[in-house]
N, C-alpha and C. Protein backbone atom coordinates (compact mmCIF):
# COMPACT_ATOMS: atom_id res chain seq x y z
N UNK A 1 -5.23 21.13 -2.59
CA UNK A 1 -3.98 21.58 -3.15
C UNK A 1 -2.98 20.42 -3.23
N UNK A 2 -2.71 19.33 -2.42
CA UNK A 2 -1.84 18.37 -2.08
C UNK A 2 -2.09 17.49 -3.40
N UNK A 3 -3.50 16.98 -2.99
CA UNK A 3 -3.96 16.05 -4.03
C UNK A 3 -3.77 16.66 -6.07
N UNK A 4 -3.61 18.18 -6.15
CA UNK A 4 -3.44 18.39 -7.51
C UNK A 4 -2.23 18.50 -7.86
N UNK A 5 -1.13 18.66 -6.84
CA UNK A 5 0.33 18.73 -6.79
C UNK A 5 0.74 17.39 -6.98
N UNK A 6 0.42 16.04 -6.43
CA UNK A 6 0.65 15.02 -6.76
C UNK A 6 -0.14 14.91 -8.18
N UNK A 7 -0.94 14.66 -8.36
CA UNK A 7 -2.10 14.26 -9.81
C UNK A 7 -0.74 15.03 -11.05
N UNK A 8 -0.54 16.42 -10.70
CA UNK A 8 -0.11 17.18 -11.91
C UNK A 8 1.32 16.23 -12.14
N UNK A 9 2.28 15.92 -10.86
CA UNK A 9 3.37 15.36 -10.61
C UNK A 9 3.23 14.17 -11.53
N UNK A 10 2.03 12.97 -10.90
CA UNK A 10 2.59 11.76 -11.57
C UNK A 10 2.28 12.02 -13.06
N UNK A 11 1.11 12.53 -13.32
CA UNK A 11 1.56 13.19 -15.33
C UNK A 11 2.40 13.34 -15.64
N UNK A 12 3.33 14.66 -15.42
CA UNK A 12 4.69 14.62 -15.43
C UNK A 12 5.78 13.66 -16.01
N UNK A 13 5.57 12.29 -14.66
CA UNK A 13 6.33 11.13 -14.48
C UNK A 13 5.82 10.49 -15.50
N UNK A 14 4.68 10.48 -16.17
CA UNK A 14 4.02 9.81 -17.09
C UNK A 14 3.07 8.54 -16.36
N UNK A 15 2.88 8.56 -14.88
CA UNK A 15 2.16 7.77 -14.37
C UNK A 15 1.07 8.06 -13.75
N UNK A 16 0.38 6.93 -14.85
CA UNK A 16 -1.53 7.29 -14.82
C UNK A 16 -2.14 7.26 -13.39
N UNK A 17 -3.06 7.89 -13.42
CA UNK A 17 -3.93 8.05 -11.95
C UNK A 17 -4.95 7.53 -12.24
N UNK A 18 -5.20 6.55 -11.35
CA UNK A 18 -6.28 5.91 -11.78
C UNK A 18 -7.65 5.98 -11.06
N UNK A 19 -7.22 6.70 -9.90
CA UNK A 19 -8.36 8.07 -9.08
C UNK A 19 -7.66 8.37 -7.59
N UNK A 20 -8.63 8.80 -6.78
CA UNK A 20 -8.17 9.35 -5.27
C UNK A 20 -8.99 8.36 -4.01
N UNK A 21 -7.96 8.34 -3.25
CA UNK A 21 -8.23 7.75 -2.60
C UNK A 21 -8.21 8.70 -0.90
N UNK A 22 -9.48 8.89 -0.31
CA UNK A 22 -9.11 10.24 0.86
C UNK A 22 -8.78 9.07 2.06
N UNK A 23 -7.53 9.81 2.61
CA UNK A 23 -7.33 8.91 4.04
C UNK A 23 -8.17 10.47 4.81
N UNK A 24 -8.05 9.42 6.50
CA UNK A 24 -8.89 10.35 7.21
C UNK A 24 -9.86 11.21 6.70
N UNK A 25 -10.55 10.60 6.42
CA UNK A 25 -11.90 11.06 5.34
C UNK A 25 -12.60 12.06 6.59
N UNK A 26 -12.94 11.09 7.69
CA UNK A 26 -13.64 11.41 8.78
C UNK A 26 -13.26 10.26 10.09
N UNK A 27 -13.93 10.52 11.10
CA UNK A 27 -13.91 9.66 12.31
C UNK A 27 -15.10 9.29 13.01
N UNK A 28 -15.72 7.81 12.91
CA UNK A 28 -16.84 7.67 13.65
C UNK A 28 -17.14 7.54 14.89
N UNK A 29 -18.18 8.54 15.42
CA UNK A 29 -17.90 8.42 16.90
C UNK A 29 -18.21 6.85 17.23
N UNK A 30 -17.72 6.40 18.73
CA UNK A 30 -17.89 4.63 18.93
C UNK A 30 -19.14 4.79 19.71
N UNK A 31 -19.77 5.77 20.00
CA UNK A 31 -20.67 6.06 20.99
C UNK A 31 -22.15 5.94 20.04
N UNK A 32 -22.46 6.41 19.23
CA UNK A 32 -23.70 6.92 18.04
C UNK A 32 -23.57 6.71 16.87
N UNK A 33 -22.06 6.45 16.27
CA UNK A 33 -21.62 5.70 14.97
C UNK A 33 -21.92 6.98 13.92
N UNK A 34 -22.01 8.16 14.27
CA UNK A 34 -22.28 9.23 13.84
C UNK A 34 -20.54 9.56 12.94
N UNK A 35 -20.75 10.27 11.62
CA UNK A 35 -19.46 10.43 10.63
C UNK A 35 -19.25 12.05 11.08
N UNK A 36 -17.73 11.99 11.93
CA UNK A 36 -17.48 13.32 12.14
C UNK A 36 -16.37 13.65 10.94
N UNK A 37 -16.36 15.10 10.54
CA UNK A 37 -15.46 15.20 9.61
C UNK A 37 -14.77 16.39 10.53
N UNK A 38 -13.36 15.52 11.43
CA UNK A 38 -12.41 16.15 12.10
C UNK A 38 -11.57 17.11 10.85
N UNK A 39 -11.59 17.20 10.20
CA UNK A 39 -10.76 18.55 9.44
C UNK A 39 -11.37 19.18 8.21
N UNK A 40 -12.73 19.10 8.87
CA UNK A 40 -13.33 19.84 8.01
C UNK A 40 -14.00 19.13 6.71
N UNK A 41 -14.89 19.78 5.93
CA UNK A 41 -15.67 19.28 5.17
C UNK A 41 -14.67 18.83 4.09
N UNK A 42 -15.13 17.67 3.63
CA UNK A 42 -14.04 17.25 2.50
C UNK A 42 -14.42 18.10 1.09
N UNK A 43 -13.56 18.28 -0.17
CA UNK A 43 -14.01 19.35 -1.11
C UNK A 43 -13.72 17.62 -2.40
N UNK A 44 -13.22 16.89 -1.74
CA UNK A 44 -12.65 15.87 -2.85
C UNK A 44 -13.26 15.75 -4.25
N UNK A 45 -14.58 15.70 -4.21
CA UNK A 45 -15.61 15.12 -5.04
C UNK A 45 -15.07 16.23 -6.53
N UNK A 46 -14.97 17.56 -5.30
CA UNK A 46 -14.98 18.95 -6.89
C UNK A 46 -13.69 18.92 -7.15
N UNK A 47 -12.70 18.61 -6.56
CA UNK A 47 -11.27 18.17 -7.27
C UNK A 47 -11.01 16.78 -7.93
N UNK A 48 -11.53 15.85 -7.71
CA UNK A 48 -11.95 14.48 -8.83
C UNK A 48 -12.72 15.32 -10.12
N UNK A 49 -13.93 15.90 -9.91
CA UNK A 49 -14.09 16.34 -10.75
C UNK A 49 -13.32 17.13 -11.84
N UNK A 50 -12.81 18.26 -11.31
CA UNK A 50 -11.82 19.09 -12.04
C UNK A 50 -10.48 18.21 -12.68
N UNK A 51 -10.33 17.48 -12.04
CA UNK A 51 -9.35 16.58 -12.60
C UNK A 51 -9.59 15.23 -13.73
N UNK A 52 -11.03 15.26 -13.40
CA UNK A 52 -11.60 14.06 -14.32
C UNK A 52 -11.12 12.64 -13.99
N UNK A 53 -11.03 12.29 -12.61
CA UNK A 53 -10.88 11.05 -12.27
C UNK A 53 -11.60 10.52 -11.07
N UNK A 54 -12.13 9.16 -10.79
CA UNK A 54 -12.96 9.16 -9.77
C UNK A 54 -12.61 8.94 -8.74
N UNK A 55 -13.09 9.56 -7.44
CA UNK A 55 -12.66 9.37 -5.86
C UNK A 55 -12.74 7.74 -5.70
N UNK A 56 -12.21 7.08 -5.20
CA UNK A 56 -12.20 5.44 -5.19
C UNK A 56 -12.92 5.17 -3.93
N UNK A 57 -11.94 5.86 -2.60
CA UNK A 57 -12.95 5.36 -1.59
C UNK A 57 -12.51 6.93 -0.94
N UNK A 58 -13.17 6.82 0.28
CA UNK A 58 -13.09 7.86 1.64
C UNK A 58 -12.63 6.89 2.84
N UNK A 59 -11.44 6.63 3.47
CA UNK A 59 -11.14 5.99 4.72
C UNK A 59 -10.88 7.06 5.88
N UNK A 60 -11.43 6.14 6.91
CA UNK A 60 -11.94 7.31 8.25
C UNK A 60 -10.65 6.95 9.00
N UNK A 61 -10.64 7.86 10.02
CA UNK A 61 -9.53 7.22 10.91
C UNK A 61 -9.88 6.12 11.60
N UNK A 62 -9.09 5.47 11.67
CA UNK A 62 -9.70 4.05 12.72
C UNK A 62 -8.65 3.70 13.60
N UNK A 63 -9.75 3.86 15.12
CA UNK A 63 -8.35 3.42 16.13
C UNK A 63 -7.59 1.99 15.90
N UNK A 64 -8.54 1.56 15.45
CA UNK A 64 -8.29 -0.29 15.87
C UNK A 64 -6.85 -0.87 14.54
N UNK A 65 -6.80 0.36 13.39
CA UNK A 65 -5.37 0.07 13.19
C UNK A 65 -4.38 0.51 13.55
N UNK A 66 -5.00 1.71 14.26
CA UNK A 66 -3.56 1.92 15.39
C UNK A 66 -3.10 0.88 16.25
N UNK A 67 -3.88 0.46 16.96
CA UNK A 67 -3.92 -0.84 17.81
C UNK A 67 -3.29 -1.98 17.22
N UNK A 68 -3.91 -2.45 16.20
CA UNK A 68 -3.19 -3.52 15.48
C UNK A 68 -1.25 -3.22 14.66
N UNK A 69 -1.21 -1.75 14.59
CA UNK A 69 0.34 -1.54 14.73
C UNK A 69 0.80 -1.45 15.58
N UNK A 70 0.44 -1.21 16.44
CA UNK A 70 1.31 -1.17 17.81
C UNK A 70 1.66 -2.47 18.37
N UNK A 71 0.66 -3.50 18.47
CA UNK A 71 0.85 -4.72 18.21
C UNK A 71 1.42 -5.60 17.62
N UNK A 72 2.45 -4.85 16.50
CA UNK A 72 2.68 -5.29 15.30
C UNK A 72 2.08 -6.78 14.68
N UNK A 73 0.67 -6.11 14.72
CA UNK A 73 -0.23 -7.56 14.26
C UNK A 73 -0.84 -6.63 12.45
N UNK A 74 -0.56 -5.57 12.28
CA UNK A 74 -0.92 -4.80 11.03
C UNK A 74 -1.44 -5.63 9.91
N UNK A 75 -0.73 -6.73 9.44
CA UNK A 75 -1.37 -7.90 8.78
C UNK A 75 -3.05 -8.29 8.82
N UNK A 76 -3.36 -8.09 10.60
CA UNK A 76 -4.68 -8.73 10.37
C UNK A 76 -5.49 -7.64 10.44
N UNK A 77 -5.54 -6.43 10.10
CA UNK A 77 -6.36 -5.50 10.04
C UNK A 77 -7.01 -5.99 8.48
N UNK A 78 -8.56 -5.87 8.67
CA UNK A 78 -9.48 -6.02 7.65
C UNK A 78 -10.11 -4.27 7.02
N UNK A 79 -9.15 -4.04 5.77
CA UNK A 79 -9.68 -3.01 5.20
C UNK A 79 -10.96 -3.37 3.92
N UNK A 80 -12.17 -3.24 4.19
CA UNK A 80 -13.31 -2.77 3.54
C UNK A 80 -13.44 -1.64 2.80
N UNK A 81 -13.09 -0.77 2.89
CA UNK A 81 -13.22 0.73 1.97
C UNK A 81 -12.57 0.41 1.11
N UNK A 82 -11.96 -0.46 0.96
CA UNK A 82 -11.58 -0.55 -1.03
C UNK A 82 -11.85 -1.38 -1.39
N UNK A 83 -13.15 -1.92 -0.74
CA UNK A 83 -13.83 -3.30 -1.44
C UNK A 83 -14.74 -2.56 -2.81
N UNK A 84 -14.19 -3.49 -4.06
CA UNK A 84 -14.92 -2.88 -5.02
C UNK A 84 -14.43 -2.32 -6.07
N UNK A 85 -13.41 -1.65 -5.54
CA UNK A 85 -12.56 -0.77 -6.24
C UNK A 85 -11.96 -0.95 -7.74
N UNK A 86 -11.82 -2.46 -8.22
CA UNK A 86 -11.38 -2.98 -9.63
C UNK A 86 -12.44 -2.78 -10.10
N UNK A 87 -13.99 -2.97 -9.85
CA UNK A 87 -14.63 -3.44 -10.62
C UNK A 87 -15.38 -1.46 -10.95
N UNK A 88 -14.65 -0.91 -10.09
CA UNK A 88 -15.30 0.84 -10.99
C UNK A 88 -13.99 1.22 -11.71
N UNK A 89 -13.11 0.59 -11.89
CA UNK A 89 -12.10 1.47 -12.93
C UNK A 89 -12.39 0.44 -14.08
């Protein structure tokens, strides 16, 4: 619901979407590296669909950028999940 309230919004504004991006996708346990999906199964894929734009990435929660804000070291956090991302739009 969030994600079609924004999508319908920036139309509106006249500003293109150029797809979705899920935070807290999921959380990997540190124990088995196993993908938990803490709020439930994601539906993203059938609302990209319905909307006709592509999911870009899925980002999990990750302690270690909590850590690195608290630190106020946020700068050196290395995000990977949007590696790629120019070369599919």
């Amino acid at each position: 619901m969030i994600v079609k309230k924004a999508y319908n919004m920036a139309k509106k504004m006249n500003i293109p979407v150029l797809g979705v991006v899920e935070n807290y996708s999921y959380l990997v346990c540190p124990d088995c590296g196993k993908k938990i999906s803490v709020f439930g199964e994601s539906h993203i894929d059938e609302i990209a669909e319905e909307l006709v734009i592509p999911v870009l990435a899925r980002i999990p929660i990750d302690t270690k950028l909590a850590e690195y804000v608290e630190a106020e070291r946020f700068w050196q956090v290395e995000n990977t999940y949007l590696d790629g991302i120019a070369e599919r739009l």
